[in-house]
N, C-alpha and C. Protein backbone atom coordinates (compact mmCIF):
# COMPACT_ATOMS: atom_id res chain seq x y z
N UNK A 1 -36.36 88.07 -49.07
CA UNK A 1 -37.04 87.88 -47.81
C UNK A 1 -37.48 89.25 -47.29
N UNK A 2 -38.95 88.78 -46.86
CA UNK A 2 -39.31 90.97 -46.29
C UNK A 2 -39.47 90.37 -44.88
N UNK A 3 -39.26 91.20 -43.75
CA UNK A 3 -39.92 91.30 -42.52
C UNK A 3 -40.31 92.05 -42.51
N UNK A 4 -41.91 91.54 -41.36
CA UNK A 4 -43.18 93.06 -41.41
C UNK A 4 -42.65 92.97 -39.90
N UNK A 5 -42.87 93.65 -39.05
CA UNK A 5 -42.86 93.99 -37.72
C UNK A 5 -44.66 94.94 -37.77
N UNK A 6 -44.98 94.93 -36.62
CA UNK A 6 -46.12 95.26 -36.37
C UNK A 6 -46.01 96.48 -34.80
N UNK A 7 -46.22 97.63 -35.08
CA UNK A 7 -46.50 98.52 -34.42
C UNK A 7 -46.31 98.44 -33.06
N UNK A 8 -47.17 97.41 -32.51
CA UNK A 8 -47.15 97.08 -31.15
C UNK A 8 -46.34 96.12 -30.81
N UNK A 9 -45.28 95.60 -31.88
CA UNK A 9 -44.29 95.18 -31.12
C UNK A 9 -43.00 95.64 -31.19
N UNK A 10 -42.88 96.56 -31.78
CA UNK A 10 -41.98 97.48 -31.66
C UNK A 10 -41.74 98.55 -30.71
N UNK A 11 -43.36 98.73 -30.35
CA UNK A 11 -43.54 99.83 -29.13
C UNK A 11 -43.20 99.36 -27.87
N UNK A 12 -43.71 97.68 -27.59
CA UNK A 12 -43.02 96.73 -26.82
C UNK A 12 -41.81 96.38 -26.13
N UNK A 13 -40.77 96.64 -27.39
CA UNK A 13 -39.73 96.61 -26.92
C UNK A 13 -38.92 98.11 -26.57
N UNK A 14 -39.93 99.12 -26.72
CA UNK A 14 -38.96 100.68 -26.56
C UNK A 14 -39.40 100.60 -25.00
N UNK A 15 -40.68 99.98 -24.78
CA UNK A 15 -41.38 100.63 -23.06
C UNK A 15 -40.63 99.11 -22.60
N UNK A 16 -40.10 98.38 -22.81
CA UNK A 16 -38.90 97.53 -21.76
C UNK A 16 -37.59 97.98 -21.84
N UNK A 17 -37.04 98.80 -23.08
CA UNK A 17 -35.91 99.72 -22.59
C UNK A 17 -36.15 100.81 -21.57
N UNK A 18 -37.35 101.36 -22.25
CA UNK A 18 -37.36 102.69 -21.37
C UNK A 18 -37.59 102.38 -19.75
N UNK A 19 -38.29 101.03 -19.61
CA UNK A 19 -38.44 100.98 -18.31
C UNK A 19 -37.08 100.71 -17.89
N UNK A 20 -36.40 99.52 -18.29
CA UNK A 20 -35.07 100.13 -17.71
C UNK A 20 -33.83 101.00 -17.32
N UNK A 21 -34.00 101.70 -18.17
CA UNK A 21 -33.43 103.41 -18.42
C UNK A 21 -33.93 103.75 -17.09
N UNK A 22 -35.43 103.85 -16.90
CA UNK A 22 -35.82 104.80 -15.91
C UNK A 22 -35.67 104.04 -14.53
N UNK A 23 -35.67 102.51 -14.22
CA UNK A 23 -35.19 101.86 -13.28
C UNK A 23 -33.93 102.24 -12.64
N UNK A 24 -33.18 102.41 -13.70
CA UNK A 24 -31.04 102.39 -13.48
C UNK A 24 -31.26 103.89 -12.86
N UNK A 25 -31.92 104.71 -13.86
CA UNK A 25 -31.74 106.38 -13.22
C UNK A 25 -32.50 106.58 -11.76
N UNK A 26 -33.67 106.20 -11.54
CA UNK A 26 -34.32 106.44 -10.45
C UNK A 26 -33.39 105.43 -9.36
N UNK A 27 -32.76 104.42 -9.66
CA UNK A 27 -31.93 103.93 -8.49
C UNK A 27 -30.89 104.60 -7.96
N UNK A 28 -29.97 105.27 -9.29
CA UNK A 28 -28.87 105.96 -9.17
C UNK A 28 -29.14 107.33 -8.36
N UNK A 29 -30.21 107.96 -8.66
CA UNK A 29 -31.03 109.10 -7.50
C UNK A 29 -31.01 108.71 -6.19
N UNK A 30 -31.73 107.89 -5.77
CA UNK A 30 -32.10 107.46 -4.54
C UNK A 30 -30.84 107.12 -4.06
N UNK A 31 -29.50 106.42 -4.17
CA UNK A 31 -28.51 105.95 -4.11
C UNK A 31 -27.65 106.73 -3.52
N UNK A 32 -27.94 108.62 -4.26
CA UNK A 32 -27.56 109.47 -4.04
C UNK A 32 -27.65 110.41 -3.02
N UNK A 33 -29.27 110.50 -3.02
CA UNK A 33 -29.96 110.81 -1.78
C UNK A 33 -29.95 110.15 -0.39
N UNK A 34 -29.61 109.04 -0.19
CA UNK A 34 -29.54 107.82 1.12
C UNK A 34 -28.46 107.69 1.04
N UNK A 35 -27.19 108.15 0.52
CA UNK A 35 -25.94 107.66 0.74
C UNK A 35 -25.51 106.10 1.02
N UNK A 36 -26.42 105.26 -0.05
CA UNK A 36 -26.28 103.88 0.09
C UNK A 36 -25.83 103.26 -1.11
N UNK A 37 -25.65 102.59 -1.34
CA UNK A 37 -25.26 101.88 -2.90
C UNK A 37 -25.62 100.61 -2.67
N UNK A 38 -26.54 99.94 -2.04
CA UNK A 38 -27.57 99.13 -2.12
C UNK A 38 -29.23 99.49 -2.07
N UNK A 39 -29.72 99.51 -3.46
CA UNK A 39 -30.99 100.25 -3.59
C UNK A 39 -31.45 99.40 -5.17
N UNK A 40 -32.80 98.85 -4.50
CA UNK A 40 -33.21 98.36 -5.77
C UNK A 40 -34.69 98.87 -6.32
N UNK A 41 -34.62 99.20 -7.52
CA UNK A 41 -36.13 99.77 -7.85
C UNK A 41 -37.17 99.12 -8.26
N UNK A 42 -38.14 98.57 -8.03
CA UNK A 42 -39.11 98.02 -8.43
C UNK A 42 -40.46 99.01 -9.13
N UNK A 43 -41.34 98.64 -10.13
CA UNK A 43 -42.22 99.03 -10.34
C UNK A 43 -43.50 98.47 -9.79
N UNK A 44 -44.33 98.93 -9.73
CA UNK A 44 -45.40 97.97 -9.25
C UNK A 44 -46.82 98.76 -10.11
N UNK A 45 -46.54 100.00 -10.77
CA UNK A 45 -47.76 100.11 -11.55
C UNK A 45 -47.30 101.26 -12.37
N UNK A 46 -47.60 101.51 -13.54
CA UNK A 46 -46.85 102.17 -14.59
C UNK A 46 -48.08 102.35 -15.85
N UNK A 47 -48.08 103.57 -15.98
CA UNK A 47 -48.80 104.03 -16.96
C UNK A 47 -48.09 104.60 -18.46
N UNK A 48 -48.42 104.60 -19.55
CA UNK A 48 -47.45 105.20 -20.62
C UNK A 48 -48.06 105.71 -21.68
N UNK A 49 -47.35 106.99 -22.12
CA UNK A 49 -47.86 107.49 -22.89
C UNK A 49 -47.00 107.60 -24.17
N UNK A 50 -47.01 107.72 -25.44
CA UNK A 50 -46.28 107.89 -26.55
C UNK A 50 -46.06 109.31 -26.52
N UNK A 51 -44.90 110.03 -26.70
CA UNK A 51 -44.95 111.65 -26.80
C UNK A 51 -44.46 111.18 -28.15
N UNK A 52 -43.49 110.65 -28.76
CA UNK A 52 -43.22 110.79 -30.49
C UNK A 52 -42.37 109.61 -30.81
N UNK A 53 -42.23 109.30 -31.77
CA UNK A 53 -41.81 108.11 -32.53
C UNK A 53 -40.61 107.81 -31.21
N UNK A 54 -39.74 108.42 -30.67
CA UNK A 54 -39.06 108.27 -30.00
C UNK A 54 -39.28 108.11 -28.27
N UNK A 55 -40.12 109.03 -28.21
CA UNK A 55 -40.55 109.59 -26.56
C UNK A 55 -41.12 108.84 -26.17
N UNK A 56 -41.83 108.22 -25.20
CA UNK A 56 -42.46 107.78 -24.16
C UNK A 56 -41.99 109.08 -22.24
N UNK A 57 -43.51 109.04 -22.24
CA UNK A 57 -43.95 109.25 -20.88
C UNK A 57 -44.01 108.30 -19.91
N UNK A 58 -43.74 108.12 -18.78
CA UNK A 58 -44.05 107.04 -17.75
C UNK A 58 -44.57 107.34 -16.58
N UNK A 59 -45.82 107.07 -15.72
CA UNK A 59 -46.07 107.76 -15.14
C UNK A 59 -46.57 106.30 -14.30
N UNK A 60 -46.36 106.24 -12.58
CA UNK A 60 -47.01 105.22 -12.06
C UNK A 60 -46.16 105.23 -10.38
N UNK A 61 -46.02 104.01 -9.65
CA UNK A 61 -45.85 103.67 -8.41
C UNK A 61 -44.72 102.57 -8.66
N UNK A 62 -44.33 102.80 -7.48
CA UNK A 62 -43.23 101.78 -7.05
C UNK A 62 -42.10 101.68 -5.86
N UNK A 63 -41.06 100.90 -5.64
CA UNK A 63 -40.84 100.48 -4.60
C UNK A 63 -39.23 101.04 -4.63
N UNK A 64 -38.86 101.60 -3.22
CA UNK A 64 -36.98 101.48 -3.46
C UNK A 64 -37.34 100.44 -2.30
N UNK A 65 -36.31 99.69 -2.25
CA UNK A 65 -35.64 98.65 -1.57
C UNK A 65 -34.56 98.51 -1.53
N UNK A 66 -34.58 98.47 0.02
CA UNK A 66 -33.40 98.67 0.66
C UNK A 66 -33.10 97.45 1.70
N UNK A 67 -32.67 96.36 0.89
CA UNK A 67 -32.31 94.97 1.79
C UNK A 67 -31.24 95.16 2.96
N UNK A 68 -30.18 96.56 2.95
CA UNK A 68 -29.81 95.93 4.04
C UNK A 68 -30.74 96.88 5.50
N UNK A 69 -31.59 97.26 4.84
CA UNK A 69 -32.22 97.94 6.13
C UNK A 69 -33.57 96.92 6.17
N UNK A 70 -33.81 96.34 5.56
CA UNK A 70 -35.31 95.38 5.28
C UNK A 70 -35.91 96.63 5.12
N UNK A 71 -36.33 97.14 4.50
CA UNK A 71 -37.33 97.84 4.01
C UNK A 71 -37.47 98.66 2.59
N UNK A 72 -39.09 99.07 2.41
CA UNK A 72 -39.27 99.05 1.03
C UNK A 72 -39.78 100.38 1.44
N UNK A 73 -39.23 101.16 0.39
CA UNK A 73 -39.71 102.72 0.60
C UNK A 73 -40.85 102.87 -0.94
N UNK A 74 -42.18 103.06 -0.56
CA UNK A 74 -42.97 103.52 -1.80
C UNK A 74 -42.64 104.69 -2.63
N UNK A 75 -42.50 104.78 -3.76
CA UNK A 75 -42.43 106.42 -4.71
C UNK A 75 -43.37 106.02 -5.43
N UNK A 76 -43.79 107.18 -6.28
CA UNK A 76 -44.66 108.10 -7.31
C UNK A 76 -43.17 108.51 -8.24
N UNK A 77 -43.66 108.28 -9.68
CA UNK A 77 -42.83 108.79 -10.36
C UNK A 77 -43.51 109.27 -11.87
N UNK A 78 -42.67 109.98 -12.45
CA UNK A 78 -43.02 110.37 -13.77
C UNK A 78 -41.71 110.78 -14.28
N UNK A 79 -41.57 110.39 -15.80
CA UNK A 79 -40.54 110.71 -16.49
C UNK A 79 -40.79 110.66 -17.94
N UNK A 80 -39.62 111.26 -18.83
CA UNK A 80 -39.59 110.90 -20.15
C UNK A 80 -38.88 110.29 -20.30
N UNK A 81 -39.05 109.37 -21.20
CA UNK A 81 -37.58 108.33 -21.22
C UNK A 81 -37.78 108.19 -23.22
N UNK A 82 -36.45 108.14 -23.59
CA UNK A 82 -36.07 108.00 -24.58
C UNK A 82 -35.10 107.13 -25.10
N UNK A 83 -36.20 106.28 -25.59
CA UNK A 83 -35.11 104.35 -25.61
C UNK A 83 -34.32 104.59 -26.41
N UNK A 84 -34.45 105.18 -28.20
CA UNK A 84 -33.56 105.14 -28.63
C UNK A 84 -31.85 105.74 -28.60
N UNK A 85 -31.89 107.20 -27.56
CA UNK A 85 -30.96 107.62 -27.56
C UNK A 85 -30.52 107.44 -26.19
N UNK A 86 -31.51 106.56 -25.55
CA UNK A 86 -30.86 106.08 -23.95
C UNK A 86 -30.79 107.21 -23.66
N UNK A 87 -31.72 108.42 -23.45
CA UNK A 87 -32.00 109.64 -22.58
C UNK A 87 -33.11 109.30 -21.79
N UNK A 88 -32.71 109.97 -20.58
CA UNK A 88 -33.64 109.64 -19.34
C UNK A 88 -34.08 111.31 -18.94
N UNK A 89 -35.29 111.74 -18.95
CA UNK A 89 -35.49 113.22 -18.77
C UNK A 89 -36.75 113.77 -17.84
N UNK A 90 -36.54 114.64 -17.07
CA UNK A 90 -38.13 115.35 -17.04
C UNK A 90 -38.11 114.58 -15.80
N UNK A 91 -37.30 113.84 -14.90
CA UNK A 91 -37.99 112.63 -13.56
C UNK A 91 -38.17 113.65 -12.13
N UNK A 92 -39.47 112.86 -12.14
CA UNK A 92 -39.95 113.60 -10.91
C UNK A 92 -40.53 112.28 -9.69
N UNK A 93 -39.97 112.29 -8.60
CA UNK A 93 -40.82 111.22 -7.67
C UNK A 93 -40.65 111.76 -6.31
């Protein structure tokens, strides 16, 4: 039995790790910064770039939310994220 996998779906599943990688880290920041431990991150627009078989760039908009204050704080972010070794690097928002 062979399996082919195809390029773009392999890349598929690194930019839904990496987005979560960079979700958990950019929450755990903000979390840090607001002295809250209710903070949820949303994306709302996300750009990506391949840096190497491993790397991905992420670059885009999105939301902290903060339910017990009702409100949604907008960020700008950019990062490297690295699905396979679950490294999160380079974040800027």
């Amino acid at each position: 039995m062979v399996l082919i996998f195809s390029a773009t779906a392999v890349f598929a599943v690194d930019k839904d790790k990496a987005l979560s990688l960079l979700e958990q880290n950019l929450s755990n920041r903000i979390k840090a910064e607001l002295l809250t431990e209710n903070v949820t991150v949303k994306f709302t627009k996300v750009q990506q770039n391949e840096l190497s078989n491993s790397e991905i760039y992420l670059i885009g908009d999105g939301l902290a939310i903060l339910p017990s204050e009702k409100t949604e704080l907008p960020i700008k972010f950019k990062a490297e994220v690295n699905p396979v070794e679950e490294v999160v690097s380079d974040v800027e928002y």
